[in-house]
Protein backbone atom coordinates (compact mmCIF):
# COMPACT_ATOMS: atom_id res chain seq x y z
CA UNK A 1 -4.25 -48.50 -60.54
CA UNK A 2 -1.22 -46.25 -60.01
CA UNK A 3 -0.45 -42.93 -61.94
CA UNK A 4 2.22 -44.31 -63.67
CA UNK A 5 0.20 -47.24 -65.51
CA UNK A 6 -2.67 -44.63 -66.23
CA UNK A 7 -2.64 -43.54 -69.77
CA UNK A 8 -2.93 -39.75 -69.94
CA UNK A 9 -6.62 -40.07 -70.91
CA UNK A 10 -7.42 -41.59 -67.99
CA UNK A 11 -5.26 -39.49 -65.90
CA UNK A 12 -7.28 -36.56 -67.45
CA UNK A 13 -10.63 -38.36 -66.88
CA UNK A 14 -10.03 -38.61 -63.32
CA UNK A 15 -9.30 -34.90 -62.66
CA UNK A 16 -12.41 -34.20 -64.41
CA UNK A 17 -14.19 -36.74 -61.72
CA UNK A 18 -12.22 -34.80 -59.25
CA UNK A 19 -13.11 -30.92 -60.23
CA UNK A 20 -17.00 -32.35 -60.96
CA UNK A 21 -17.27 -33.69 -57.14
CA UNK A 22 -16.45 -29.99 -55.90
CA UNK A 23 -18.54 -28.49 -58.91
CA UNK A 24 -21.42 -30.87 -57.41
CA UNK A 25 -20.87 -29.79 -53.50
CA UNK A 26 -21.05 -26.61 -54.11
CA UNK A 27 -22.59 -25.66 -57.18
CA UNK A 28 -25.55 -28.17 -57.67
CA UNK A 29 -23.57 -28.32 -61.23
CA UNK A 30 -21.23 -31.18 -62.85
CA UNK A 31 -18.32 -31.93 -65.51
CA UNK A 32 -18.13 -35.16 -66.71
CA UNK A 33 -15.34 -36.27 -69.48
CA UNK A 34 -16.78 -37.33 -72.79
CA UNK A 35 -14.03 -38.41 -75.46
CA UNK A 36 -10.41 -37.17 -76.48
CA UNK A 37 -9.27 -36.25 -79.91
CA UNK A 38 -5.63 -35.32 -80.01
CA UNK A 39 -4.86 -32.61 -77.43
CA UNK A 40 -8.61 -31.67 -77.04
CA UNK A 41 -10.45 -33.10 -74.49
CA UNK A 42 -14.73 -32.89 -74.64
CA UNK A 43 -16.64 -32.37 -71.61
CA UNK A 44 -20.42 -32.24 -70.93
CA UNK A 45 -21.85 -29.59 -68.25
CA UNK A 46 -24.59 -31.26 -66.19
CA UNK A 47 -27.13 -30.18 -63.47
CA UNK A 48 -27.10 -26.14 -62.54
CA UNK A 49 -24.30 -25.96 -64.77
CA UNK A 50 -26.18 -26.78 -67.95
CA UNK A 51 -27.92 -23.09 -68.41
CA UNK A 52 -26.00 -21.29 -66.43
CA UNK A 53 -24.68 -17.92 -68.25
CA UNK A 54 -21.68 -18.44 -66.81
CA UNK A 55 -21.11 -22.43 -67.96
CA UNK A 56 -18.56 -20.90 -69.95
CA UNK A 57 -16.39 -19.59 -67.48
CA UNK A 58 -16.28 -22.35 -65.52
CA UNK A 59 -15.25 -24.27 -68.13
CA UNK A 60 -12.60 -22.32 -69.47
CA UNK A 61 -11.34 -20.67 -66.21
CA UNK A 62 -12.21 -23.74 -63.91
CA UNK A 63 -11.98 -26.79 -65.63
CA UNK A 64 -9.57 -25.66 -68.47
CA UNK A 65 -7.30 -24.23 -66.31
CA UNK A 66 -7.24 -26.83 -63.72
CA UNK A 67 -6.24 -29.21 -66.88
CA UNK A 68 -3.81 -26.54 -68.34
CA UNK A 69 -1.98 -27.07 -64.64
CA UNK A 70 -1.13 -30.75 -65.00
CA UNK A 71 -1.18 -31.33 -69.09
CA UNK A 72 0.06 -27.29 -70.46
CA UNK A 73 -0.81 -28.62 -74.79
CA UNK A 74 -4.54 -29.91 -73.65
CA UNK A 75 -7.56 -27.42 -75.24
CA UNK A 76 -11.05 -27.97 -73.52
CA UNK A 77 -14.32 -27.84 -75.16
CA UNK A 78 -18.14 -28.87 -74.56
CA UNK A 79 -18.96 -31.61 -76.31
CA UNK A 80 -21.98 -31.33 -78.54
């Protein structure tokens, strides 16, 4: 499918695929996209990431800011 028929969800979803394969090479850790509400996207925190003390830098400073880049109104937050 090309970007332009990809709804911004989806557009979203895939940089989150994207930022979790490097997360998994070299951090034993993963993102993974759980649902949208609005302008917030949820995201779960898998493998090394889980417990890690600093789960929440990496997904503010990582994963939020990678988003921020490429959609400036999104908010990111772990998913319960």
């Amino acid at each position: 499918m090309s970007e332009q028929n990809q709804s911004g969800e989806e557009r979203i979803s895939t940089l989150i695929d994207q930022l979790s394969a490097y997360i998994e090479q070299y951090h034993d850790g993963s993102v993974a996209f759980d649902h949208m509400e609005g302008n917030t996207v949820y995201v779960r925190l898998g493998g090394a990431c889980e417990d890690c003390p600093l789960s929440l830098a990496t997904l503010q400073g990582w994963v939020a800011g990678t988003l921020r880049q490429f959609f400036p109104d999104i908010k990111v937050e772990k998913a319960e």
